[in-house]
C-alpha atoms as a PDB file:
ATOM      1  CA  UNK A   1     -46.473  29.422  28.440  1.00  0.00           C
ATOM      2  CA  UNK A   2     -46.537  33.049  28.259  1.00  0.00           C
ATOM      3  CA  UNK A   3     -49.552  35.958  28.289  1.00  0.00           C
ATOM      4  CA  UNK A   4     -49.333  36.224  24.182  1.00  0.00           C
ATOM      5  CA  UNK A   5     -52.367  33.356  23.396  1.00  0.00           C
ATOM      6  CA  UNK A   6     -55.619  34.824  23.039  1.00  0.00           C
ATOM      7  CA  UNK A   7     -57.887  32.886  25.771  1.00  0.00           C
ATOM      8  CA  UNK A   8     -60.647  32.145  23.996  1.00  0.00           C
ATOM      9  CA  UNK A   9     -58.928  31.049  20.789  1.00  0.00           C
ATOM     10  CA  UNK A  10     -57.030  28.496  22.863  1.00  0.00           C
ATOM     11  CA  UNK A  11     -60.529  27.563  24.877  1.00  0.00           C
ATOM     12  CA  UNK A  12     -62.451  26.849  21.442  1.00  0.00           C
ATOM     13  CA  UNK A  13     -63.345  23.043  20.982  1.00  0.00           C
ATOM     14  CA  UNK A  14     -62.538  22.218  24.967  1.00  0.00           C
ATOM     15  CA  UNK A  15     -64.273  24.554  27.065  1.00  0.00           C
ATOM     16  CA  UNK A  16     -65.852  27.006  24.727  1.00  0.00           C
ATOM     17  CA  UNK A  17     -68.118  26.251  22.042  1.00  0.00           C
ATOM     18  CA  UNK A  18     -67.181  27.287  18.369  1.00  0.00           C
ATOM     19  CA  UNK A  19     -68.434  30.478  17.202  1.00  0.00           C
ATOM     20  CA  UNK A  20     -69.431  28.870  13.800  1.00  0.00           C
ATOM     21  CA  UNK A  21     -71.289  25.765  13.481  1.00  0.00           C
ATOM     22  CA  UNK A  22     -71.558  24.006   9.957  1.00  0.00           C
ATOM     23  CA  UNK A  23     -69.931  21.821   7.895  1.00  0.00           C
ATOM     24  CA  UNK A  24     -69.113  21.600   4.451  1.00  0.00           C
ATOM     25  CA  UNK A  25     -66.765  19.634   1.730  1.00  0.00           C
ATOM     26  CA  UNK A  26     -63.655  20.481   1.225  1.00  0.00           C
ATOM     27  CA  UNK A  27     -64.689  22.484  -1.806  1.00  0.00           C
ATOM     28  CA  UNK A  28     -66.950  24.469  -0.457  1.00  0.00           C
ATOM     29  CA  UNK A  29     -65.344  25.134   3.090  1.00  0.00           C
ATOM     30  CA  UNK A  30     -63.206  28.193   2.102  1.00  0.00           C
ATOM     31  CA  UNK A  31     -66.063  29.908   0.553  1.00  0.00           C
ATOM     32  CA  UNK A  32     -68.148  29.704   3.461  1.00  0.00           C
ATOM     33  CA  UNK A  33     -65.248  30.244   5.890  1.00  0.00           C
ATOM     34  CA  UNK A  34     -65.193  34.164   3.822  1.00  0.00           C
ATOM     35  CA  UNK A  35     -68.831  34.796   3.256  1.00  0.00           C
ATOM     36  CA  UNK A  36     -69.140  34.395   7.528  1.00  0.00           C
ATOM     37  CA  UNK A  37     -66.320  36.902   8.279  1.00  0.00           C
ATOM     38  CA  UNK A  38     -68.076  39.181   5.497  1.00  0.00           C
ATOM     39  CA  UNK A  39     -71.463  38.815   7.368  1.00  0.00           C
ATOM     40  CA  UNK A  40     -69.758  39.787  10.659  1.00  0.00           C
ATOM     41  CA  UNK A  41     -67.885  42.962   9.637  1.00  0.00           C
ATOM     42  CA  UNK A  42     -71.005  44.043   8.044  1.00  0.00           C
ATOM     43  CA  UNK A  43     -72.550  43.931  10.655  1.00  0.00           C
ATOM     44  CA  UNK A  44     -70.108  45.415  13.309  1.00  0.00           C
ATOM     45  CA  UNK A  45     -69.218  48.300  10.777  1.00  0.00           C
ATOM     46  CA  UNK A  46     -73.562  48.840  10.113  1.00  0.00           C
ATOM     47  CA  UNK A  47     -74.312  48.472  14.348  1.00  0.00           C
ATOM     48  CA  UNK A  48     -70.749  49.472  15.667  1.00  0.00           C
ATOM     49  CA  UNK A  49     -72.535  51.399  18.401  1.00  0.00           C
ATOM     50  CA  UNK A  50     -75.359  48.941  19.258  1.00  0.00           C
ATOM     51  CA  UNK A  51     -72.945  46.859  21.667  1.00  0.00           C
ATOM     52  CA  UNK A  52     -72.745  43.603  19.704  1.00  0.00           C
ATOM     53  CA  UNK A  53     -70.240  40.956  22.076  1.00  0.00           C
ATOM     54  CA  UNK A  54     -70.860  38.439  19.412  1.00  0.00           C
ATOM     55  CA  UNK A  55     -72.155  36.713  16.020  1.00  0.00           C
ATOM     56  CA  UNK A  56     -72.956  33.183  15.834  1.00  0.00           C
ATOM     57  CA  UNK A  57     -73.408  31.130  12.608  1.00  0.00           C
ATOM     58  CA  UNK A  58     -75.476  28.347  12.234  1.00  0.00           C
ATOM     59  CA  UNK A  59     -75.978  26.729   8.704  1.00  0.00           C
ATOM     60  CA  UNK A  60     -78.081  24.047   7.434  1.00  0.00           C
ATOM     61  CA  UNK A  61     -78.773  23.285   3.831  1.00  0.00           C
ATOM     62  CA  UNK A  62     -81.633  25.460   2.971  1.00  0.00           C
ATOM     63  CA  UNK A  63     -80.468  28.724   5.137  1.00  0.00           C
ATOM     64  CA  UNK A  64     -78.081  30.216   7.622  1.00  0.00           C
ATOM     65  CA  UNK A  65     -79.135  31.193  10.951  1.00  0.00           C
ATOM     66  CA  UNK A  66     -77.500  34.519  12.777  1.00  0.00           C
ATOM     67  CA  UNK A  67     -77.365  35.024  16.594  1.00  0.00           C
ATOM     68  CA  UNK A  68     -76.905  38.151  17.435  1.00  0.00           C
ATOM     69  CA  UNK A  69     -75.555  39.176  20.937  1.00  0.00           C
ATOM     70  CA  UNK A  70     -76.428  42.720  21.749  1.00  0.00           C
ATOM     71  CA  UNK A  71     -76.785  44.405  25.191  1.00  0.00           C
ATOM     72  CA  UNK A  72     -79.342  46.915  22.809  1.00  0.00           C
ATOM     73  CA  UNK A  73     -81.556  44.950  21.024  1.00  0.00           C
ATOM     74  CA  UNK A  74     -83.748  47.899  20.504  1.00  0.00           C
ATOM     75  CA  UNK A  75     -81.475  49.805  18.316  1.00  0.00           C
ATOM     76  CA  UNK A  76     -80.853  46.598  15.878  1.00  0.00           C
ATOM     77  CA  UNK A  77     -85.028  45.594  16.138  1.00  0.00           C
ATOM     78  CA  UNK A  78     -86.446  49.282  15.541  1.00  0.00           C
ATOM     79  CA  UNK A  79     -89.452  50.543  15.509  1.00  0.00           C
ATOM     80  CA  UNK A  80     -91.918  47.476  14.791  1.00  0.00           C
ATOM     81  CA  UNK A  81     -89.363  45.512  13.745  1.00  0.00           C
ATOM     82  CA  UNK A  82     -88.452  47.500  10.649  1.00  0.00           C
ATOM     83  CA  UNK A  83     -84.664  47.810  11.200  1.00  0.00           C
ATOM     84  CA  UNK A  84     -84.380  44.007  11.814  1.00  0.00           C
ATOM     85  CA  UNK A  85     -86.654  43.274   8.750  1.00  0.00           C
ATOM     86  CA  UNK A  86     -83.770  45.187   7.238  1.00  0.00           C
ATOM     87  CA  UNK A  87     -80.758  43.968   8.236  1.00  0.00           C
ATOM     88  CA  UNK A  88     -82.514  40.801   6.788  1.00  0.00           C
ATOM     89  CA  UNK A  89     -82.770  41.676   3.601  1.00  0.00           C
ATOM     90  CA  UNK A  90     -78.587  43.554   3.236  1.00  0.00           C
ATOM     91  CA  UNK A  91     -77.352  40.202   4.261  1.00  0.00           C
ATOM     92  CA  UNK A  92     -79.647  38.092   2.221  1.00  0.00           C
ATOM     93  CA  UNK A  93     -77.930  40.063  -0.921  1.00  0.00           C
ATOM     94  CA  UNK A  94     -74.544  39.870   0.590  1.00  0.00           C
ATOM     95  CA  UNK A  95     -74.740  36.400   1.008  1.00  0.00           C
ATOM     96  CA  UNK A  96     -77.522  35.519  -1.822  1.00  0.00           C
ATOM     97  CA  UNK A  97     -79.140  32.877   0.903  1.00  0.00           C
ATOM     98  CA  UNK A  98     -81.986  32.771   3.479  1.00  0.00           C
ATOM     99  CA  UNK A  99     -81.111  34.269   6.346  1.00  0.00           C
ATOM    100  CA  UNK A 100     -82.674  33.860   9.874  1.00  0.00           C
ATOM    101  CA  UNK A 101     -82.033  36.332  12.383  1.00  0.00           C
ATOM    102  CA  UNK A 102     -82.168  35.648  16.168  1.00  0.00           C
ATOM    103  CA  UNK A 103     -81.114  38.173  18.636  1.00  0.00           C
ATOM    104  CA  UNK A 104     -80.688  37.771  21.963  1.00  0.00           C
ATOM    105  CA  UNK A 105     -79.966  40.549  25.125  1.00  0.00           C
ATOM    106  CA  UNK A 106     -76.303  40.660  27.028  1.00  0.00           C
ATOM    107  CA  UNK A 107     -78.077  41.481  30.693  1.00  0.00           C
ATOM    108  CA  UNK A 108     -74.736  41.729  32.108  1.00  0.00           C
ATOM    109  CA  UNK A 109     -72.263  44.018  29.396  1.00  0.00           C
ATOM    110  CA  UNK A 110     -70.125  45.265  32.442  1.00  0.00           C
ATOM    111  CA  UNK A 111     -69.044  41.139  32.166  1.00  0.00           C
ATOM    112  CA  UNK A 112     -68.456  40.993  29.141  1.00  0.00           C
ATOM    113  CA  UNK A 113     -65.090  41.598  27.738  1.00  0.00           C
ATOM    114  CA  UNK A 114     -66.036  42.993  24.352  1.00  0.00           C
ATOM    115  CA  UNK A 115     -68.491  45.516  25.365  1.00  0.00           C
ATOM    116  CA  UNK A 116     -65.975  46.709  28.078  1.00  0.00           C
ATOM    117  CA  UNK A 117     -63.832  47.559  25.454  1.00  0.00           C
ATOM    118  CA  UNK A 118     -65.795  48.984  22.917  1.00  0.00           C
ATOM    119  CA  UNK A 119     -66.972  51.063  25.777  1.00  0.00           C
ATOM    120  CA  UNK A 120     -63.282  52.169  26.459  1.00  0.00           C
ATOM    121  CA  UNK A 121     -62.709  52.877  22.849  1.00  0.00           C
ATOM    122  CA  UNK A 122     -65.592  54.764  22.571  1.00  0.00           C
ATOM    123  CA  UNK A 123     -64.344  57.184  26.161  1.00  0.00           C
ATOM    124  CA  UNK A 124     -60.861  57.991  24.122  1.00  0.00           C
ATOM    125  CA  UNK A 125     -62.699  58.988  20.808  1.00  0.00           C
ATOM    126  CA  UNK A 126     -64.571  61.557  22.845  1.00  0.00           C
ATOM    127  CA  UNK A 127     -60.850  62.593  23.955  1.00  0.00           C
ATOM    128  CA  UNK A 128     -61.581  61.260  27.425  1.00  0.00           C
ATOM    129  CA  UNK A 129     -58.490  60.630  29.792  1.00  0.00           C
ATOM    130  CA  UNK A 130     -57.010  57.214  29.215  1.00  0.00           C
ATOM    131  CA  UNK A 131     -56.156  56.885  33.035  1.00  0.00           C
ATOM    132  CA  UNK A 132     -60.079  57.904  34.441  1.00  0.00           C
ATOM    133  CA  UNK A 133     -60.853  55.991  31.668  1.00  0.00           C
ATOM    134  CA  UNK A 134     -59.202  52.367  32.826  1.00  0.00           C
ATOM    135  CA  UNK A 135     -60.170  53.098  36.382  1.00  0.00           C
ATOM    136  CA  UNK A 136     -63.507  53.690  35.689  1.00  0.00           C
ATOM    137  CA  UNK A 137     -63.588  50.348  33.569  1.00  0.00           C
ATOM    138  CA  UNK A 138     -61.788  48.529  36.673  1.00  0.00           C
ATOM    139  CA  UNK A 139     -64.429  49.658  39.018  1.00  0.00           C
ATOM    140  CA  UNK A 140     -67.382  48.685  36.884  1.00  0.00           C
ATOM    141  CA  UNK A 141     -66.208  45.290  36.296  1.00  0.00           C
ATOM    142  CA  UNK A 142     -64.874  44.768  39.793  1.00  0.00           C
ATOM    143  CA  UNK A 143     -68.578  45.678  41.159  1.00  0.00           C
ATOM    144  CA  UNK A 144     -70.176  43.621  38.482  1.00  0.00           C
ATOM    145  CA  UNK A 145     -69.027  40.585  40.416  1.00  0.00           C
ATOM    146  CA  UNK A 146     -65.738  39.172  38.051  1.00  0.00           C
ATOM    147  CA  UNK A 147     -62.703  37.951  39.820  1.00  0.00           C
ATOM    148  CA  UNK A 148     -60.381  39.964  38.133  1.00  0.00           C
ATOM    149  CA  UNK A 149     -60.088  42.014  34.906  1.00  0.00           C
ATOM    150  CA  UNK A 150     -56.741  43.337  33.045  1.00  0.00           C
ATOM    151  CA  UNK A 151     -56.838  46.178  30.500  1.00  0.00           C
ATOM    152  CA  UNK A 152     -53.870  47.175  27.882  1.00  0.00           C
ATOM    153  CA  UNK A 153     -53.886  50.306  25.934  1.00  0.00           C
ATOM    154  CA  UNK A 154     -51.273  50.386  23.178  1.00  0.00           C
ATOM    155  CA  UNK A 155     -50.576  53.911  21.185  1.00  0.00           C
ATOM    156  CA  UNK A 156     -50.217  57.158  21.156  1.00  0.00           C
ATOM    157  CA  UNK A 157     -51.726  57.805  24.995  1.00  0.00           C
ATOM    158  CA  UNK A 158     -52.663  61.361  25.783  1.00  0.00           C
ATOM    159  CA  UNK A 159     -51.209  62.597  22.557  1.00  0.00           C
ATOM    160  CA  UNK A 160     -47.881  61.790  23.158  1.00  0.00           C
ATOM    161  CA  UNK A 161     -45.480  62.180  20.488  1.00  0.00           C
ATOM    162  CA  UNK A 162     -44.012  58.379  20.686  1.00  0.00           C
ATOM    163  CA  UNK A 163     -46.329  55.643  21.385  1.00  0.00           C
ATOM    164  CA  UNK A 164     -46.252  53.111  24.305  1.00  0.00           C
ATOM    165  CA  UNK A 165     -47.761  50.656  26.495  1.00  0.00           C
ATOM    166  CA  UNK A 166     -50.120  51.140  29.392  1.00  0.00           C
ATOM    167  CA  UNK A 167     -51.840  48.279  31.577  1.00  0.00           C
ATOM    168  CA  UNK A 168     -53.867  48.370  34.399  1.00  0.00           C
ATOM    169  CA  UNK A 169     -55.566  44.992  36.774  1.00  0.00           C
ATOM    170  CA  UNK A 170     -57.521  43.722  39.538  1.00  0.00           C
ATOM    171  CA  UNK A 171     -57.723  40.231  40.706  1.00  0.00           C
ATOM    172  CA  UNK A 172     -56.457  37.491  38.994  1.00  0.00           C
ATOM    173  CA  UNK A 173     -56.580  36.440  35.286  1.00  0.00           C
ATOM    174  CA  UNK A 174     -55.205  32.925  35.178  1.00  0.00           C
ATOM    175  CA  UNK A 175     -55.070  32.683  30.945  1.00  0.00           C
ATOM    176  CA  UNK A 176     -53.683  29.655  30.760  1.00  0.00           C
ATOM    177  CA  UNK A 177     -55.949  27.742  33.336  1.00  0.00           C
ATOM    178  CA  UNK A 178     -58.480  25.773  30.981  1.00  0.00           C
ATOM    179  CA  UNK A 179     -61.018  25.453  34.159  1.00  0.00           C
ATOM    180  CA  UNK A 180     -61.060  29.314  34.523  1.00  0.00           C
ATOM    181  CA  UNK A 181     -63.661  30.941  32.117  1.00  0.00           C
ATOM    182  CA  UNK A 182     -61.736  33.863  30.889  1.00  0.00           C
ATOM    183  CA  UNK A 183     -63.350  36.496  28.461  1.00  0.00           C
ATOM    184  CA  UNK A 184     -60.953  38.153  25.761  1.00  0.00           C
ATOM    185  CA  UNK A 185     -62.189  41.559  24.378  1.00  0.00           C
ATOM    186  CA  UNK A 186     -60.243  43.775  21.271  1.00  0.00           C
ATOM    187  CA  UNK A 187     -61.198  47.274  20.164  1.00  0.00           C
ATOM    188  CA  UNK A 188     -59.730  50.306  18.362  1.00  0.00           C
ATOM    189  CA  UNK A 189     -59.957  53.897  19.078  1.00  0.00           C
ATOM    190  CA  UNK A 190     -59.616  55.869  16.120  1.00  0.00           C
ATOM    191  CA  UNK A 191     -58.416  59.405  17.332  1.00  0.00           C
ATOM    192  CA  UNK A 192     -57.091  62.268  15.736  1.00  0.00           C
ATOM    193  CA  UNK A 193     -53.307  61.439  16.966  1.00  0.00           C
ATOM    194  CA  UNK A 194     -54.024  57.753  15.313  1.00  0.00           C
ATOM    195  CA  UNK A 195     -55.556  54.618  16.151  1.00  0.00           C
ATOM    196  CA  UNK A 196     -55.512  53.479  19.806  1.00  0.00           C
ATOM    197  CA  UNK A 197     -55.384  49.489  20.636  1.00  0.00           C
ATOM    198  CA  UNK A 198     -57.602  48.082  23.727  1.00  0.00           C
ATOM    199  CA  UNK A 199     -57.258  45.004  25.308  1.00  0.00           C
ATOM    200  CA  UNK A 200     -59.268  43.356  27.804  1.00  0.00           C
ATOM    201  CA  UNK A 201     -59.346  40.297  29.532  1.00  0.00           C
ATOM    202  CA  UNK A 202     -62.061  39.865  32.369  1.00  0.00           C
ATOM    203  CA  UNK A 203     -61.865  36.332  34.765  1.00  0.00           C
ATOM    204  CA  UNK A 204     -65.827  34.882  35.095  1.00  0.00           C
ATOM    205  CA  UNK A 205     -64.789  32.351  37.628  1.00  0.00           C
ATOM    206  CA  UNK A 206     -64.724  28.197  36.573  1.00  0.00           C
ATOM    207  CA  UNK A 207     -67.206  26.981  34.072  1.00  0.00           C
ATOM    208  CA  UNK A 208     -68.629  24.521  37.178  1.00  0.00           C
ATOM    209  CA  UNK A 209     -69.719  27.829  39.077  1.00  0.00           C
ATOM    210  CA  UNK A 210     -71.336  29.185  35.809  1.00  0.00           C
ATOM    211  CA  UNK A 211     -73.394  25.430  35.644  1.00  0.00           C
ATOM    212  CA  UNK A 212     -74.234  25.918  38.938  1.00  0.00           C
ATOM    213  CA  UNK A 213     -75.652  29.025  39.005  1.00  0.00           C
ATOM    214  CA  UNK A 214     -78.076  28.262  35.764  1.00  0.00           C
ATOM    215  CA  UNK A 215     -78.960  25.107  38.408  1.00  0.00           C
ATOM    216  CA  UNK A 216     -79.770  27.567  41.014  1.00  0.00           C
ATOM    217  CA  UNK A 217     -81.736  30.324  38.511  1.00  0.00           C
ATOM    218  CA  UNK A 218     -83.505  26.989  37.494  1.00  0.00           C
ATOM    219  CA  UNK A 219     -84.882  26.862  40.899  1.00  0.00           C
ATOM    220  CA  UNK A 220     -85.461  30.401  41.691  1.00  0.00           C
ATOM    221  CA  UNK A 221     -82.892  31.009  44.047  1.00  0.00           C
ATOM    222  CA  UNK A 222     -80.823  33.175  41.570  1.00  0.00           C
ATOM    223  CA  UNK A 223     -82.157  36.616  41.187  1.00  0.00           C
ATOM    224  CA  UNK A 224     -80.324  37.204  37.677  1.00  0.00           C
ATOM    225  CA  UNK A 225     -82.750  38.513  34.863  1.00  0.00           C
ATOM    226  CA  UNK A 226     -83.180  35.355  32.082  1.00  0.00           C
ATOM    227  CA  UNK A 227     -81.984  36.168  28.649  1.00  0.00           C
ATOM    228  CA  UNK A 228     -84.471  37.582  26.395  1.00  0.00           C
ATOM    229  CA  UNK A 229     -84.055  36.452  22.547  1.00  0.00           C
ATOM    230  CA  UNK A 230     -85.783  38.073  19.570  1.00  0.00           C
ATOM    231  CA  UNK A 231     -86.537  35.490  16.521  1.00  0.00           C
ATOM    232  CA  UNK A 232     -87.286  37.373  12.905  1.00  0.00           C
END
């Protein structure tokens, strides 16, 4: 098998849970299936610089839960709540149901392969150098305590007149070991020379080390802060 699946799509249902969690007649499922990717690219294009990893959908009959995972809950809560209170109320006319919004902190975003790269896409909007750019990335992660990270950058690098392919790793990224807990990230840059792809996939170690550890924090031996979550 080659490099071309994306990890967590071909982790969902084994190792990974699913990212929406409902269920529905045939009838309705389609519907549904659309009204949850409309709720999250409204809220990626509304909070695109909030560093959101992830939304999770829970529904039940009377309303539809929304997990937000932000490493800046501040900017989506606001000042006494306000912005949340919000947020609330867009996607309750989007979606024309009650909606229940939990957020909850990333306390670790240099793990986490969305927010890494966002974070590049973000460097080469500001016209930063592609090259510092991945090695700074590298670094981060590497010190952050993953096993090993690879980055691709696809486009017109540098402003080059003909695009092309750069990638850059440390470590090992075993994709296709289902034991390995590997963390898939996609963002674009949109520059002035055109759109910039970024790839990153960041190795967390097996999924027995990451039960372990929440065994140890459970005992105060692990000196990781605990997730903070905001209900509204």
């Amino acid at each position: 098998m080659g490099q071309k699946v994306r990890p967590t799509g071909f982790r969902i249902g084994i190792t990974e849970p699913w990212r929406s969690r409902w269920y529905a007649p045939k009838k309705y499922f389609g519907e549904l299936l659309v009204e949850d990717q409309r709720v999250r690219n409204f809220i990626q294009k509304k909070y695109q610089f909030a560093g959101i990893s992830r939304v999770e959908i829970e529904r039940t009959r009377d309303q539809v839960v929304v997990h937000l995972h932000t490493s800046r809950p501040g900017i989506i809560i606001g000042r006494k709540g306000q912005e949340v209170d919000r947020l609330k109320a867009e996607l309750e006319n989007l979606t024309g149901r009650h909606i229940d919004l939990k957020i909850v902190e990333v306390n670790q975003p240099s793990k986490n392969a969305v927010l890494v790269a966002q974070d590049i896409a973000q460097q080469l909007i500001k016209r930063g150098s592609f090259r510092r750019t991945i090695k700074r990335a590298l670094e981060q992660v590497t010190e952050a305590g993953a096993h090993g990270i690879k980055i691709q950058l696809s486009g017109r690098l540098g402003g080059s007149e003909m695009s092309r392919r750069e990638k850059a790793s440390r470590g090992s990224v075993p994709c296709s070991t289902l034991r390995r807990r590997v963390d898939y990230g996609f963002a674009e840059a949109r520059t002035t020379m055109g759109i910039i792809g970024v790839k990153v996939w960041i190795d967390l170690g097996d999924y027995s080390e990451e039960s372990s550890d929440g065994a140890d924090a459970q005992k105060g031996q692990a000196s990781k802060k605990p997730k903070r979550s905001y209900k509204r």
